[in-house]
Protein backbone atom coordinates (compact mmCIF):
# COMPACT_ATOMS: atom_id res chain seq x y z
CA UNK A 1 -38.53 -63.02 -25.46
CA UNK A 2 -38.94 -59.30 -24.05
CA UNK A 3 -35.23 -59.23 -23.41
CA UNK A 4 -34.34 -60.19 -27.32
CA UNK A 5 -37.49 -57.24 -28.09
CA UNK A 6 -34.87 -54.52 -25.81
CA UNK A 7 -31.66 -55.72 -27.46
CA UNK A 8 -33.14 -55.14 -30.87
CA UNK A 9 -34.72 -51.78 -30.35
CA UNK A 10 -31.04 -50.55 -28.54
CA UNK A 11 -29.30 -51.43 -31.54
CA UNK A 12 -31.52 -49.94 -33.90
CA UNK A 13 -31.27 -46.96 -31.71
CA UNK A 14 -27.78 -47.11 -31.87
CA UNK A 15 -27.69 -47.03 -35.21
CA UNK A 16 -30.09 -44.16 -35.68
CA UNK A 17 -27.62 -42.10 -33.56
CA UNK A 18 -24.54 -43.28 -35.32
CA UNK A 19 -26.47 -42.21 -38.54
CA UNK A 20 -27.20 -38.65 -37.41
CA UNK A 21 -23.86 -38.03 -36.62
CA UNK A 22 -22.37 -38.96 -39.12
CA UNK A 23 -24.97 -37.01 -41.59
CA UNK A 24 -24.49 -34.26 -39.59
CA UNK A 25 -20.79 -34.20 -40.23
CA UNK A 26 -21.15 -34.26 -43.48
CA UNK A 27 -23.20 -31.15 -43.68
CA UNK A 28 -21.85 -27.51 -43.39
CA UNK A 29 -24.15 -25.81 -39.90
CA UNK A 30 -25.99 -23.03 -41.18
CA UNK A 31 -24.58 -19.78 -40.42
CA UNK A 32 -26.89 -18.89 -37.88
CA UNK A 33 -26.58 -21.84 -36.14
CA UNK A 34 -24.27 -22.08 -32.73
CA UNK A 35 -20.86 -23.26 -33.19
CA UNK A 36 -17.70 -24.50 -31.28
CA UNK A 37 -16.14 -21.11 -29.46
CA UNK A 38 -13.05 -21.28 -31.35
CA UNK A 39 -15.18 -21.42 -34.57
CA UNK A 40 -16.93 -18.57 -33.69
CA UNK A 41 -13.18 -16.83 -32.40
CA UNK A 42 -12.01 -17.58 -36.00
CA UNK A 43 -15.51 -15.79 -37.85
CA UNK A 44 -14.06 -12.76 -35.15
CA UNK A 45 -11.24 -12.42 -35.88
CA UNK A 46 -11.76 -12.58 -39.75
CA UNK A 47 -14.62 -10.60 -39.79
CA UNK A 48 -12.56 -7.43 -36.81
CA UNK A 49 -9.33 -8.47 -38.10
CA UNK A 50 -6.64 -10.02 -35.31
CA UNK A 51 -6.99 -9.58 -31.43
CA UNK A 52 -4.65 -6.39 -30.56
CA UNK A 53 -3.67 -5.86 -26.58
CA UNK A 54 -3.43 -1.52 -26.16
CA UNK A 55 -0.40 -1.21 -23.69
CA UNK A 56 -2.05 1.53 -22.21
CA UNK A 57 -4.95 -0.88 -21.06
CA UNK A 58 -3.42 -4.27 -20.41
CA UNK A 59 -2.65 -5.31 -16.51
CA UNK A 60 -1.33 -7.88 -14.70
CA UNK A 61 -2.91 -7.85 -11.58
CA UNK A 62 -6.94 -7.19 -10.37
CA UNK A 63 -8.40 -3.89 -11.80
CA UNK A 64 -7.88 -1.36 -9.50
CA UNK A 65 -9.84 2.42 -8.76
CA UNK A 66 -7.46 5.06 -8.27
CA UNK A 67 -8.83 4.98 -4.23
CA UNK A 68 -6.40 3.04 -1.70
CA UNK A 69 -7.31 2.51 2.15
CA UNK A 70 -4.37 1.60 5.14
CA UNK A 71 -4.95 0.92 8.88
CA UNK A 72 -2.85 1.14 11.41
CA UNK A 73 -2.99 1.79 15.01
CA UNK A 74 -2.12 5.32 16.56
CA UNK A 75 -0.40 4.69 19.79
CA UNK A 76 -0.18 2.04 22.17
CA UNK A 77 -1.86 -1.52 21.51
CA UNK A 78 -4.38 -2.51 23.88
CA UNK A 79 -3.05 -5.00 26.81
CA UNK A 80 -6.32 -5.70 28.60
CA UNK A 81 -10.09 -5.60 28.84
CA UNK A 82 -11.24 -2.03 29.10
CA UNK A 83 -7.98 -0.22 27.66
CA UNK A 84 -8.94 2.68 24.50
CA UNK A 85 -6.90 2.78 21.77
CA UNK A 86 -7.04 4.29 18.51
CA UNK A 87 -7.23 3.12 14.75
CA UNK A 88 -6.34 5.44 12.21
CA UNK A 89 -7.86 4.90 8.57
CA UNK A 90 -5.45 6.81 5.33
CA UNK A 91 -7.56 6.98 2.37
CA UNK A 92 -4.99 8.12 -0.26
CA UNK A 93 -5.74 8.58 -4.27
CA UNK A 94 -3.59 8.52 -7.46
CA UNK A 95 -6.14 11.31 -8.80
CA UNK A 96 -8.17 14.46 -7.44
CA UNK A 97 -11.36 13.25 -6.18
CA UNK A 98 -14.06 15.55 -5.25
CA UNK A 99 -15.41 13.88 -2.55
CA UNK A 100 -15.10 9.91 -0.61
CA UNK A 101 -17.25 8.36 1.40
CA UNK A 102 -16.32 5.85 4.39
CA UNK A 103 -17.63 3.58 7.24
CA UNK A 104 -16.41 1.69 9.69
CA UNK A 105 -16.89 -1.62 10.53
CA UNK A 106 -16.83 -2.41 14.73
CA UNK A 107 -17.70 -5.97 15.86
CA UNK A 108 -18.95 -7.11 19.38
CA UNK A 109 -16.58 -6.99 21.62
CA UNK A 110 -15.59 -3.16 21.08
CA UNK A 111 -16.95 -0.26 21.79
CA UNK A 112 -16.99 3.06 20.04
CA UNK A 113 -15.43 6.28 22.64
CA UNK A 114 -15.04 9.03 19.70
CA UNK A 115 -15.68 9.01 16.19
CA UNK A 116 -18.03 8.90 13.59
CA UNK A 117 -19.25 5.46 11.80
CA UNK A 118 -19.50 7.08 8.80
CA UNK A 119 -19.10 10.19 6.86
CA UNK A 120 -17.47 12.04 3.73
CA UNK A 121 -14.22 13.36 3.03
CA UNK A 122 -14.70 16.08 0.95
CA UNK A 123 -11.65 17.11 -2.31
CA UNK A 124 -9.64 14.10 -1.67
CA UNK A 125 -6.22 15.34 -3.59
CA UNK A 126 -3.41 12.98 -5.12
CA UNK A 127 -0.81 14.50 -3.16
CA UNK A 128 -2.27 14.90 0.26
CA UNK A 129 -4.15 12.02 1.51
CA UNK A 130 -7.11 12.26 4.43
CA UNK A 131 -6.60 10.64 8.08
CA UNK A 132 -10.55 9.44 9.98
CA UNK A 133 -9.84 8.09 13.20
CA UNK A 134 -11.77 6.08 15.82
CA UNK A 135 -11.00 5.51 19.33
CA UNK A 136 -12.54 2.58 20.61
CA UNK A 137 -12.53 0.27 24.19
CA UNK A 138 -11.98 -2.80 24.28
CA UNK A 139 -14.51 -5.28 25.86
CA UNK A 140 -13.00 -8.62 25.43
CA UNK A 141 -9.53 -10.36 25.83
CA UNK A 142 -10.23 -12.02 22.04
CA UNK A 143 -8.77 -10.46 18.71
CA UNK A 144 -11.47 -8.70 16.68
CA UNK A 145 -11.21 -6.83 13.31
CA UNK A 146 -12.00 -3.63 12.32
CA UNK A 147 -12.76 -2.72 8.50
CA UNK A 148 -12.67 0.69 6.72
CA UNK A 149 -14.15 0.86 3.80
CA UNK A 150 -14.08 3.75 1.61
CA UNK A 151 -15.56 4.17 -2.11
CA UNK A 152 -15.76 7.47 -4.72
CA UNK A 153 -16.43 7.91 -8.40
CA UNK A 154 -14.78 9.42 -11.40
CA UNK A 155 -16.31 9.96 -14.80
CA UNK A 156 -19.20 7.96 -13.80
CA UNK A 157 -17.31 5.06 -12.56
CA UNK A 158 -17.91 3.98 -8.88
CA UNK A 159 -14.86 2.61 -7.32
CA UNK A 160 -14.02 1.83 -3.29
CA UNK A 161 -11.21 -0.30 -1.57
CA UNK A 162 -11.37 -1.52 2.22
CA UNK A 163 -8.95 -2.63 4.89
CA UNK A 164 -8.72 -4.23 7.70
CA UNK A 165 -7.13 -4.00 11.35
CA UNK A 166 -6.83 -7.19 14.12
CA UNK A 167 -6.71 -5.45 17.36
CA UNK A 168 -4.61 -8.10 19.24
CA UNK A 169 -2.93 -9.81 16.17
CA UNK A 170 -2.14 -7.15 13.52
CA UNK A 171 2.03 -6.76 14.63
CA UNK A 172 2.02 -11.20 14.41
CA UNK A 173 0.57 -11.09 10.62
CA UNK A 174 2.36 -8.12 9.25
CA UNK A 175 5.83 -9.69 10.41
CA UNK A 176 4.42 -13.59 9.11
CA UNK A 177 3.60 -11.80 5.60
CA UNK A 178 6.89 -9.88 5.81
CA UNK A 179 8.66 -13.42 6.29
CA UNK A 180 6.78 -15.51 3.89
CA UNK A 181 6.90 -12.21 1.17
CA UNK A 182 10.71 -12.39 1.69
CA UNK A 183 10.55 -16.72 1.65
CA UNK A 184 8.68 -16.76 -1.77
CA UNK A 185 10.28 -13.95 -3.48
CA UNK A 186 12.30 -15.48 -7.27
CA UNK A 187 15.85 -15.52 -7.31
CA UNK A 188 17.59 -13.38 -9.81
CA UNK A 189 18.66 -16.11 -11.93
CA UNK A 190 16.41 -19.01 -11.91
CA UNK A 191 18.18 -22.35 -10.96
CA UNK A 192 18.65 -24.81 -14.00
CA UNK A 193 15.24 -27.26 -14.12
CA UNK A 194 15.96 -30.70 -14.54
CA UNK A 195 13.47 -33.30 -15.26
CA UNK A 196 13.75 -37.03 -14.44
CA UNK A 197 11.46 -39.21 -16.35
């Protein structure tokens, strides 16, 4: 008997739903109500007038400052525990900046001989871009990376970029990325697609 009691009271249940939505359907939502996105894109775009991209402003790739930062490694590479080598940071800039900060990153395993952490580079100009430099020992026979990370602002936007440097494996991933760059590169006429169904 309970069991016929449950099947009853689903159905009607059921039913009720079925009921709503259908009702609801039928009825126009009020205009403050929340509606589908594209609804809402439609309202937009009647109410602003049509979606216009400003070639000035659209990109194709992640939204860049005008602040760029390179390593590279100033002299000979380190063979073995306990030789000093140097790292070199370039912070370069499409426009005048009056002034960038930096800092260095150093991980176990190296040890700082001359240099400062961090500090300021002060009128950072679009044609002449500023060297920092650390000299470091090496403590262990494993790779480790160094980071330099630099930020500035502009018109009240903040803005940095960073890099980094493997100590034993840089040379082995810049000629990988040089290979795979040149492997994945698009032909200059794109073969003809065919499709087998």
């Amino acid at each position: 008997m309970p069991l016929r009691y449950s099947s009853v009271a689903l159905f009607i249940s059921l039913v009720a739903i079925a009921f709503a939505a259908s009702r609801a359907s039928d009825e126009e939502p009020a205009m403050n109500s929340r509606r589908p996105a594209a609804i809402a894109m439609i309202k937009k775009e009647q109410i602003l007038g049509p979606l216009q991209v400003i070639p000035e402003i659209a990109h194709t790739e992640k939204l860049r400052g005008p602040l760029s930062v390179k390593l590279e490694m100033v002299g000979p590479r380190p063979q073995q525990v306990g030789d000093v080598f140097v790292i070199r940071g370039t912070l370069a800039t499409r426009r005048d900046l009056n002034s960038a900060s930096f800092t260095w990153t150093i991980p176990p395993g190296l040890e700082i001989v001359n240099g400062e952490l961090s500090g300021t580079v002060q009128t950072l100009n679009a044609d002449q871009p500023a060297h920092v430099e650390l000299t470091l020992r090496k403590l262990t026979a494993e790779n480790r990376q160094v980071h330099l990370m630099a930020s500035s602002s502009l018109n009240n936007m903040r803005f940095g970029d960073s890099s980094l440097y493997n100590t034993d494996m840089q040379d082995l991933l810049t000629s990988k990325k040089a290979i795979l760059g040149g492997a994945v590169e698009m032909p200059d006429k794109p073969a003809d697609l065919k499709i087998f169904h």
